[in-house]
Protein backbone atom coordinates (compact mmCIF):
# COMPACT_ATOMS: atom_id res chain seq x y z
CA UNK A 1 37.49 58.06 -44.48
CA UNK A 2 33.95 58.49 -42.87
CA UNK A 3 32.73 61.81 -42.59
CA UNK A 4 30.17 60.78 -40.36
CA UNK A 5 30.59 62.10 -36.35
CA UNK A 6 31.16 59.06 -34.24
CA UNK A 7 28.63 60.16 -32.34
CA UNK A 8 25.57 59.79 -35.22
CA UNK A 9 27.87 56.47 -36.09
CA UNK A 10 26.99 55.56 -32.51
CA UNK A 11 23.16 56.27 -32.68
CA UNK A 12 23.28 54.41 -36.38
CA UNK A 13 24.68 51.23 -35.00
CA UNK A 14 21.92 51.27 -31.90
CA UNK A 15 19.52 51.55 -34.11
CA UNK A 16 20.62 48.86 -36.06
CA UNK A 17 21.07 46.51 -33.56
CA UNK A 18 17.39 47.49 -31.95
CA UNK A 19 15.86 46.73 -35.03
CA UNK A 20 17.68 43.40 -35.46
CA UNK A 21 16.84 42.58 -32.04
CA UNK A 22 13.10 43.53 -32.59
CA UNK A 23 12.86 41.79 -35.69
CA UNK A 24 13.99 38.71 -34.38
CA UNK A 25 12.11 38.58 -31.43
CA UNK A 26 8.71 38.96 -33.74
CA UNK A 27 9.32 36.17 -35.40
CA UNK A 28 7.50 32.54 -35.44
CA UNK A 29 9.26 30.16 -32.88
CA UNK A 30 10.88 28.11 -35.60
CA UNK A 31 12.60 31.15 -37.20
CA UNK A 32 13.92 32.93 -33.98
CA UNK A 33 15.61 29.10 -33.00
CA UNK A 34 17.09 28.88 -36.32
CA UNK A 35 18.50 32.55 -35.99
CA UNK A 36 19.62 32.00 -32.72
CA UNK A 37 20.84 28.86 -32.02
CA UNK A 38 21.05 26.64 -35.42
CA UNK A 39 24.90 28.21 -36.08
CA UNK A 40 28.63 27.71 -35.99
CA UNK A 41 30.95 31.13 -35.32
CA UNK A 42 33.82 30.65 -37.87
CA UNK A 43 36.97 33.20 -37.73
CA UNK A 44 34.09 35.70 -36.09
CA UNK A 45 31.05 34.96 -38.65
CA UNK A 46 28.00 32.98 -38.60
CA UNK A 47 27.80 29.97 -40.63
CA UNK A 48 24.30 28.13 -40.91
CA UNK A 49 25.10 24.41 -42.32
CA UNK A 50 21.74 23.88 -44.20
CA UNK A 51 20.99 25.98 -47.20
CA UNK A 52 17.37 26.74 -45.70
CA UNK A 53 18.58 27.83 -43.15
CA UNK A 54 21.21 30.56 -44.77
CA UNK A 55 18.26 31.49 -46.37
CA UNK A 56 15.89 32.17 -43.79
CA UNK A 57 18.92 34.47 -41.89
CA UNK A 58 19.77 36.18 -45.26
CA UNK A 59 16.46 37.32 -45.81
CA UNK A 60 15.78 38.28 -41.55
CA UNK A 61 19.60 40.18 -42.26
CA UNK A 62 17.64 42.01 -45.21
CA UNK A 63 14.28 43.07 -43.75
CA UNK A 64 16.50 44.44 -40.80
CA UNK A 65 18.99 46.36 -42.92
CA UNK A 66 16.07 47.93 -44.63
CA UNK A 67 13.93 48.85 -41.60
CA UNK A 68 17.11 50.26 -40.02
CA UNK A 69 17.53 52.18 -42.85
CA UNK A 70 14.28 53.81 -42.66
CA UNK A 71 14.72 54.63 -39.41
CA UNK A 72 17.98 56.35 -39.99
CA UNK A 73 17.14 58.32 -43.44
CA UNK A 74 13.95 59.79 -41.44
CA UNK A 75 16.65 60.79 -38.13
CA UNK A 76 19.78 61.67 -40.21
CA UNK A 77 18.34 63.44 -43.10
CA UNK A 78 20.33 66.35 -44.35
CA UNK A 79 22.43 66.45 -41.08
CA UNK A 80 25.97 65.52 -42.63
């Protein structure tokens, strides 16, 4: 069980999804189209049919995790 306030758990998901959504829209034309569009949704999850392609989300998944993590050790810091 979380002992995390909804509330922060609220804040930590927007921020997570603003950095996603800021990451993606910096990137280079082919990347964004691959991130966007080059997918199937399977039983709710994204599958990417080339292995390149995987790849290139993987990594775009990564860099966001870790920005949004920033973000959210610098906010939360000592507050639960």
């Amino acid at each position: 069980m979380s002992k995390t306030p909804k509330k922060i758990q609220k804040e930590m998901a927007l921020i997570y999804e603003k950095t996603w959504n800021d990451l993606v829209a910096s990137l280079s034309p082919f990347k964004r189209h691959i991130i966007i569009e080059k997918f199937d949704v399977v039983d709710g999850h994204h599958i990417y049919h080339c292995r390149m392609d995987r790849e290139i989300a993987a990594s775009v998944t990564k860099e966001a995790r870790i920005l949004a993590d920033e973000i959210i050790d610098a906010k939360f810091s000592g507050k639960f």
